[in-house]
N, C-alpha and C. Protein backbone atom coordinates (compact mmCIF):
# COMPACT_ATOMS: atom_id res chain seq x y z
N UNK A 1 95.85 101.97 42.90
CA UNK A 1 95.87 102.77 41.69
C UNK A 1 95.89 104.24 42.08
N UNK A 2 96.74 105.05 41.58
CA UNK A 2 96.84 106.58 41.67
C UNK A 2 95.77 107.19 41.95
N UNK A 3 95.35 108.02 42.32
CA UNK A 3 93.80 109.12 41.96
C UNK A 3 94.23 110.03 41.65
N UNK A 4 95.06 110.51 40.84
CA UNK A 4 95.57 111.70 40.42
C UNK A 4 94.87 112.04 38.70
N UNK A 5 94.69 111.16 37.98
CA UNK A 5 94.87 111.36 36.78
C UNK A 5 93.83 110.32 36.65
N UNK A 6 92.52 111.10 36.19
CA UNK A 6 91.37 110.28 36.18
C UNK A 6 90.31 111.15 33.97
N UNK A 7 91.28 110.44 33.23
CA UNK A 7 90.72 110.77 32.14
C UNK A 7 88.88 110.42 31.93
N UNK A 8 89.11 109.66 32.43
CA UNK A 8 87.18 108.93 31.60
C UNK A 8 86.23 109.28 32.96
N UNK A 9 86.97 109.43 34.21
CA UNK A 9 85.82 109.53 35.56
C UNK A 9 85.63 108.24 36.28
N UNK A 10 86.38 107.62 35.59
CA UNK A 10 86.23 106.10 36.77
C UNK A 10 86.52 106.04 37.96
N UNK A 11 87.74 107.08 38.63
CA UNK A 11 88.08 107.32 40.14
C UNK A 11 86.80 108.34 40.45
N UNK A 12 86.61 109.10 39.65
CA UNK A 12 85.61 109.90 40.47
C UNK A 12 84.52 108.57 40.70
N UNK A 13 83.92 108.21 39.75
CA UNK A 13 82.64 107.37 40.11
C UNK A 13 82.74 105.88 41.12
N UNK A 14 84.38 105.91 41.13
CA UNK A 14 84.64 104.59 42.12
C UNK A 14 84.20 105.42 43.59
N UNK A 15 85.07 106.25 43.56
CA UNK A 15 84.79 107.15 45.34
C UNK A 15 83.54 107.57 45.67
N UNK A 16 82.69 107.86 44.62
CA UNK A 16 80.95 108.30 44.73
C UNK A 16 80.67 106.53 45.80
N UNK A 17 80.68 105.51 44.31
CA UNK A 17 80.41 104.31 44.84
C UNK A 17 80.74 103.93 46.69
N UNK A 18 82.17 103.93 46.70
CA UNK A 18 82.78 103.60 47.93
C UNK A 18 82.31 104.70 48.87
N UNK A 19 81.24 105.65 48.69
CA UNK A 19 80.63 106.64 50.08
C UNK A 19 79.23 106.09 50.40
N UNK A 20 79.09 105.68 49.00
CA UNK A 20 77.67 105.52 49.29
C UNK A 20 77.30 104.04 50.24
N UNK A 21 78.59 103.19 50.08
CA UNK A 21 78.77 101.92 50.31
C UNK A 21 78.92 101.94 51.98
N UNK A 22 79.52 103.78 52.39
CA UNK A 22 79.75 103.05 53.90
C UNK A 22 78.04 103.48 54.80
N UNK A 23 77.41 103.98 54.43
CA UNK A 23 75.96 104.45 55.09
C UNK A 23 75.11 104.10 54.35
N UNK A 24 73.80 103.47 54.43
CA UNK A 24 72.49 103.82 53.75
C UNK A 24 71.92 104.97 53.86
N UNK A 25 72.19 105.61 55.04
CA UNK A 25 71.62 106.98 55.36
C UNK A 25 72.08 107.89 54.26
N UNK A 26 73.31 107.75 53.35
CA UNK A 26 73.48 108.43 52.47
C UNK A 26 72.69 108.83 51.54
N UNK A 27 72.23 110.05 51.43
CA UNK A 27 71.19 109.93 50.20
C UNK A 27 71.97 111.01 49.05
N UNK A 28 72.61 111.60 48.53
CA UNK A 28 73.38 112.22 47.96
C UNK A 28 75.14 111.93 47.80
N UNK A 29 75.55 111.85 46.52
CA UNK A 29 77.47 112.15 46.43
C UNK A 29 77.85 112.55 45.67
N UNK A 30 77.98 113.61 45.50
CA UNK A 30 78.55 114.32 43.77
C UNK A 30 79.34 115.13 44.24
N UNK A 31 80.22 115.15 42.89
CA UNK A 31 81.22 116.15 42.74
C UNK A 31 80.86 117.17 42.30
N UNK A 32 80.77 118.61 42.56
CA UNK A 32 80.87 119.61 41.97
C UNK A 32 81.33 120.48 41.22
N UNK A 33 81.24 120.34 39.55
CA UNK A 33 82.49 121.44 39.66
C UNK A 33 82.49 122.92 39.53
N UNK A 34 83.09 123.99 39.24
CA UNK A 34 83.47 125.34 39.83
C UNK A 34 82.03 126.15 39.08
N UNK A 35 81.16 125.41 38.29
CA UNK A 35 79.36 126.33 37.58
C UNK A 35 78.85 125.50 38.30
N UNK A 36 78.86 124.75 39.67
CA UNK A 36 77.80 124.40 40.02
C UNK A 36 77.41 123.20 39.61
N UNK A 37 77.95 122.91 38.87
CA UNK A 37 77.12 120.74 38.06
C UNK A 37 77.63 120.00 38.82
N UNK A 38 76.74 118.80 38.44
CA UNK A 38 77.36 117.83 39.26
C UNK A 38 77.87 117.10 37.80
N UNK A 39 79.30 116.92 38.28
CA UNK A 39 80.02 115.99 37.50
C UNK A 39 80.15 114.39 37.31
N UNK A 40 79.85 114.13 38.63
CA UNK A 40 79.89 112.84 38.82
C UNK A 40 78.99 112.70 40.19
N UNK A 41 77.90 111.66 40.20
CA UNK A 41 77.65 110.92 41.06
C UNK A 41 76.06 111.38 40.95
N UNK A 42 75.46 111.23 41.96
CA UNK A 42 73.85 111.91 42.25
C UNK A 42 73.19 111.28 43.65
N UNK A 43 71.93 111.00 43.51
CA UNK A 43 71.29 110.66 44.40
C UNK A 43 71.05 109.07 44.60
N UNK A 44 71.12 108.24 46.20
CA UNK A 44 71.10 106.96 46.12
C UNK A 44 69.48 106.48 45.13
N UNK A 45 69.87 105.96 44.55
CA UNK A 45 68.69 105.26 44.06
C UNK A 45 66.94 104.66 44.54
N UNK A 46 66.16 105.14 44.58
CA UNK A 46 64.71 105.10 45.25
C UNK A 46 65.00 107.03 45.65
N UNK A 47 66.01 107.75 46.24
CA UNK A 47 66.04 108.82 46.65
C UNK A 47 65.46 110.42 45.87
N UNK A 48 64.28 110.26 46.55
CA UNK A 48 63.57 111.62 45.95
C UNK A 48 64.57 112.93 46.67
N UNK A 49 64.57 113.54 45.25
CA UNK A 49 65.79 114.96 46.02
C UNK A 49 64.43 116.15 46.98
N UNK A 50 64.57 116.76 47.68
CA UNK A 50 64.01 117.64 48.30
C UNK A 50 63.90 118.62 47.40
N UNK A 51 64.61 119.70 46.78
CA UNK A 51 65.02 120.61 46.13
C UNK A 51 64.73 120.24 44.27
N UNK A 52 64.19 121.57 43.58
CA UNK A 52 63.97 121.27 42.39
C UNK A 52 65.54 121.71 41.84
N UNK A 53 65.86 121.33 40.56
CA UNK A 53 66.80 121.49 39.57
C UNK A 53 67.42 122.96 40.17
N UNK A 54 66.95 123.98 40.07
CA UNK A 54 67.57 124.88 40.35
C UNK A 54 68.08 125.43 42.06
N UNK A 55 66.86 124.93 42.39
CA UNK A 55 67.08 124.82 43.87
C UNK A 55 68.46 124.46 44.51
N UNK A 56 69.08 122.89 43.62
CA UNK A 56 70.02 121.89 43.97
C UNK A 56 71.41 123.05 43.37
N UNK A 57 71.18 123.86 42.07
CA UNK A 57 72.45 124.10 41.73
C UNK A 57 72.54 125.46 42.51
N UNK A 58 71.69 126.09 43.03
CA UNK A 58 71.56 127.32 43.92
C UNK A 58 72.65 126.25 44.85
N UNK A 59 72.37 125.78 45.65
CA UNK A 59 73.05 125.21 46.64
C UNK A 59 74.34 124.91 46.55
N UNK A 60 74.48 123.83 45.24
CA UNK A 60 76.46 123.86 44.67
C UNK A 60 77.05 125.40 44.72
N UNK A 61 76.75 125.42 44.20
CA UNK A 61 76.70 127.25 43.96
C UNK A 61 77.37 128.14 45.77
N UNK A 62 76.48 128.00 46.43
CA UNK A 62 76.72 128.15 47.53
C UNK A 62 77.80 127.71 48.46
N UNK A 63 77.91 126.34 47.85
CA UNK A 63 78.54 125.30 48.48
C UNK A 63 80.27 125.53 48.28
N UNK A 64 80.18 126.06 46.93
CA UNK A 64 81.30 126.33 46.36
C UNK A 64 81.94 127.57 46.83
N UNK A 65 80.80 128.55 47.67
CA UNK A 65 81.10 129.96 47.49
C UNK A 65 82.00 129.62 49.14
N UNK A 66 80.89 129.25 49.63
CA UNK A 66 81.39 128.56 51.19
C UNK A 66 82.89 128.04 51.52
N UNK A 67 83.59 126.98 50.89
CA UNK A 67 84.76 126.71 50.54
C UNK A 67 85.64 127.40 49.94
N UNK A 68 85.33 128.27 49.12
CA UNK A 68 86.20 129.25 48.73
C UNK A 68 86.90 130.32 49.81
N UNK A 69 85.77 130.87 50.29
CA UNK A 69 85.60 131.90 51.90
C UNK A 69 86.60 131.49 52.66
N UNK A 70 86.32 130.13 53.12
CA UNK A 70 87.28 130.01 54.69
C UNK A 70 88.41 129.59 53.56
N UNK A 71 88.61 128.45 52.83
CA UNK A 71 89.88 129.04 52.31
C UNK A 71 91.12 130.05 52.35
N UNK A 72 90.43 131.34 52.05
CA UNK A 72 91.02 132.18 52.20
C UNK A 72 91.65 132.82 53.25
N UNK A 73 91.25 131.82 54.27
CA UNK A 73 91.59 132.19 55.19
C UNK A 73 92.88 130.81 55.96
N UNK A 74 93.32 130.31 55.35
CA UNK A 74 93.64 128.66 54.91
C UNK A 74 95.36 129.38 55.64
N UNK A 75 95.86 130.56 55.29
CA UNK A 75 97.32 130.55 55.92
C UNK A 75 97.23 130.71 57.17
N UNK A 76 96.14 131.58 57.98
CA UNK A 76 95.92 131.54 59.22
C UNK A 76 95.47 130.52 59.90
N UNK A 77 94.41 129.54 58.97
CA UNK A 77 93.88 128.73 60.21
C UNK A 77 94.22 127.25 59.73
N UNK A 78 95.11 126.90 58.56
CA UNK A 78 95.00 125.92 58.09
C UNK A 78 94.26 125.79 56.93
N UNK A 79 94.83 124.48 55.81
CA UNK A 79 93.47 124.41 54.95
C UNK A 79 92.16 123.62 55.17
N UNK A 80 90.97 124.09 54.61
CA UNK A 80 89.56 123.82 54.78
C UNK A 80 89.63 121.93 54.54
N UNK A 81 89.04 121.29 55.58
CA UNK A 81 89.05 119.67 55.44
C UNK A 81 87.79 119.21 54.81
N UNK A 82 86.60 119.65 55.56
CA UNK A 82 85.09 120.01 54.87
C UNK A 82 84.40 121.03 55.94
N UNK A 83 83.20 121.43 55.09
CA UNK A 83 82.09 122.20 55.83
C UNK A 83 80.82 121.14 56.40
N UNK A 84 80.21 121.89 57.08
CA UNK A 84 79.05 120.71 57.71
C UNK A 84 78.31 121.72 58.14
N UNK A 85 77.02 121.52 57.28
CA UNK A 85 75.44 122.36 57.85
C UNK A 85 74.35 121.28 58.22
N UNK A 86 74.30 121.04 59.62
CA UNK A 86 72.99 120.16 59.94
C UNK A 86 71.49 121.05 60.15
N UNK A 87 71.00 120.49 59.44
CA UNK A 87 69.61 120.68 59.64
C UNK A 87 68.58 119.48 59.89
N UNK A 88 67.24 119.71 60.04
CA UNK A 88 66.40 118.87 60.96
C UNK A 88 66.56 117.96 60.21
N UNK A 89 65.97 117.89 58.71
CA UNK A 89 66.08 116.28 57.78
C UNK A 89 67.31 116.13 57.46
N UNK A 90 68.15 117.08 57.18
CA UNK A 90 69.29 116.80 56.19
C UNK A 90 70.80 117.69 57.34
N UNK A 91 71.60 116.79 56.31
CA UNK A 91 72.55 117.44 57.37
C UNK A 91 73.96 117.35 55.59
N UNK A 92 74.40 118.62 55.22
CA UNK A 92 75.15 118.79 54.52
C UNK A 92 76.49 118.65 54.55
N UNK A 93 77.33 117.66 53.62
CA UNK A 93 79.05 117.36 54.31
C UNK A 93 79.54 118.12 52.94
N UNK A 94 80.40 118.82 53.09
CA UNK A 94 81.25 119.70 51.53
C UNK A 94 82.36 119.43 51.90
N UNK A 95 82.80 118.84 50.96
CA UNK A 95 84.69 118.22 50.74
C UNK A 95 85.55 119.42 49.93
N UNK A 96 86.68 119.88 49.86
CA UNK A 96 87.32 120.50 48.76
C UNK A 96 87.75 119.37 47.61
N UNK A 97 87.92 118.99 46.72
CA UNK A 97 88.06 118.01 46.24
C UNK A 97 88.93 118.06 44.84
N UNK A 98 89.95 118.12 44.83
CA UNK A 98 90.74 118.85 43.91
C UNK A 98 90.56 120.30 43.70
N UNK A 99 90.13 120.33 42.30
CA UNK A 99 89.81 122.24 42.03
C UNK A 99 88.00 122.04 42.52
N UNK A 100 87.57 120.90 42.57
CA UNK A 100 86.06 121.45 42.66
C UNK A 100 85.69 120.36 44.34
N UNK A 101 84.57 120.00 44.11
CA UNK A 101 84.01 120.22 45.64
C UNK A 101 83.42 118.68 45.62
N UNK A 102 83.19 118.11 46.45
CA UNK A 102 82.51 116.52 47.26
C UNK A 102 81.44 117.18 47.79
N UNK A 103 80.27 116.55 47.59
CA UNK A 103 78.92 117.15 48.90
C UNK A 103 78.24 115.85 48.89
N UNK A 104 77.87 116.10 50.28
CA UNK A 104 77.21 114.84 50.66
C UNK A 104 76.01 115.17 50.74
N UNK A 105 74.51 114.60 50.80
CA UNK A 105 73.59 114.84 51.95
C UNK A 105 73.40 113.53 52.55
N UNK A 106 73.38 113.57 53.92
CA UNK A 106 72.33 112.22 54.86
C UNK A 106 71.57 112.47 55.66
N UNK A 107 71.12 111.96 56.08
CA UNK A 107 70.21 112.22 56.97
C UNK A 107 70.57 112.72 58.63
N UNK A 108 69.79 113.28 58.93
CA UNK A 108 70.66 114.05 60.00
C UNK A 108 70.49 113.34 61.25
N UNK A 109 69.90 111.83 61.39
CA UNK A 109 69.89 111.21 62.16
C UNK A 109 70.78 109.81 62.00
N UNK A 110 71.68 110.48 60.77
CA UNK A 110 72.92 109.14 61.09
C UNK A 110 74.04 109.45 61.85
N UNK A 111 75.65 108.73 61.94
CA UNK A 111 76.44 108.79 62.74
C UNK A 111 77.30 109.87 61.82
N UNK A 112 76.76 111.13 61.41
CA UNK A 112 77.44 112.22 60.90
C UNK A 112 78.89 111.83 60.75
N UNK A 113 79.62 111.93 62.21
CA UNK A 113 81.07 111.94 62.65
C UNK A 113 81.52 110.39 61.42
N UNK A 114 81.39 109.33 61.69
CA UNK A 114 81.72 107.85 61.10
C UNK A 114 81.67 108.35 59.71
N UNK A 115 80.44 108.86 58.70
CA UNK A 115 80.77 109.28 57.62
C UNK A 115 81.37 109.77 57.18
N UNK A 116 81.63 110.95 58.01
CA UNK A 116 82.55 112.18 57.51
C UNK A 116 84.20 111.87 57.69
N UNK A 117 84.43 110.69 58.16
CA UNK A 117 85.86 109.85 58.95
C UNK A 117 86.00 109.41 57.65
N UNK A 118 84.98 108.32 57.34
CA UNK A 118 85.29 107.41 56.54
C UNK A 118 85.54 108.31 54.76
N UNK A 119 84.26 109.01 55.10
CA UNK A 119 84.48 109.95 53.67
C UNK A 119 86.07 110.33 53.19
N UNK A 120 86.69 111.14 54.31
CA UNK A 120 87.96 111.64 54.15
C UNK A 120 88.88 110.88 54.01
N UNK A 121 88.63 109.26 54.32
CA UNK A 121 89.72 108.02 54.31
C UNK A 121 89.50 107.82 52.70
N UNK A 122 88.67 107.87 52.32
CA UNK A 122 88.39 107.27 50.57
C UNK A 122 89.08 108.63 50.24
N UNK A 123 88.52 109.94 50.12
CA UNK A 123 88.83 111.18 49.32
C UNK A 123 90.69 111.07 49.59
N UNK A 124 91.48 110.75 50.49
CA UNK A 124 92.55 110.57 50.65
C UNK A 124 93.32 109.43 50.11
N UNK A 125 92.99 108.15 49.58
CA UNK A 125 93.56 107.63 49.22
C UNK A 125 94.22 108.02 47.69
C-alpha cells in the first residue's frame, strides 16, 4: 500500500506500530509535527516518560530546530537521514519524516545501529 496519502493516520500509526515491534528497548515513537505535538504515536506502554509535558515539547521543539539546521546545509552535504544524541539512559533517534519529524527514544544500552537500520527500512517503504 502507498504511504503517500494517509487521510485518517493509519500509515502513520502502522509505522509507529512496526518500530516499536522491532526492539523492546524502544520506549518512545511519535511523529512530530512543525508546533512540536506529537501527532501520532507515544510511549511503549508500562513506559514512564522521564520529562514532564513541557519538558517533552521543549525537546520536539528542539528536535525540529535540529533538522531544520543541518538541512540547510543538505546541497553541500547531502540530505539529513536522522540525528542521534546518546546519552547515559536515553539515546535520541530524529527522522525527517515528510514535512514533520520521527523521534525515537531507547535505551542507550540497545543495538542503537539495528534500530536505526531497521527504522529507516519501515520510514522508506
Amino acid at each position: 500500500m502507498p504511504r503517500n496519502n494517509d487521510p485518517k493516520g493509519q500509515i502513520r500509526k502502522g509505522i509507529c506500530n512496526e518500530i516499536f515491534a522491532v526492539d523492546n528497548s524502544i520506549r518512545f515513537v511519535g511523529i512530530v509535527n512543525k508546533e512540536g505535538e506529537v501527532i501520532e504515536g507515544g510511549f511503549r506502554k508500562g513506559i514512564e516518560p522521564l520529562l514532564d509535558e513541557n519538558e517533552e515539547q521543549d525537546m520536539y521543539l528542539q528536535s525540529l530546530s535540529n533538522i531544520s539546521f543541518f538541512q540547510s546545509f543538505s546541497e553541500k552535504f547531502g540530505p539529513v537521514d536522522y540525528l542521534l544524541i546518546r546519552q547515559k539512559k536515553i539515546t535520541m533517534i530524529t527522522f525527517p519524516y515528510k514535512a514533520d519529524i520521527l523521534c525515537l527514544s531507547v535505551s542507550s544500552q540497545s543495538d542503537i545501529d539495528r534500530i536505526r537500520d531497521e527504522t529507516i527500512k519501515i520510514v522508506s517503504l
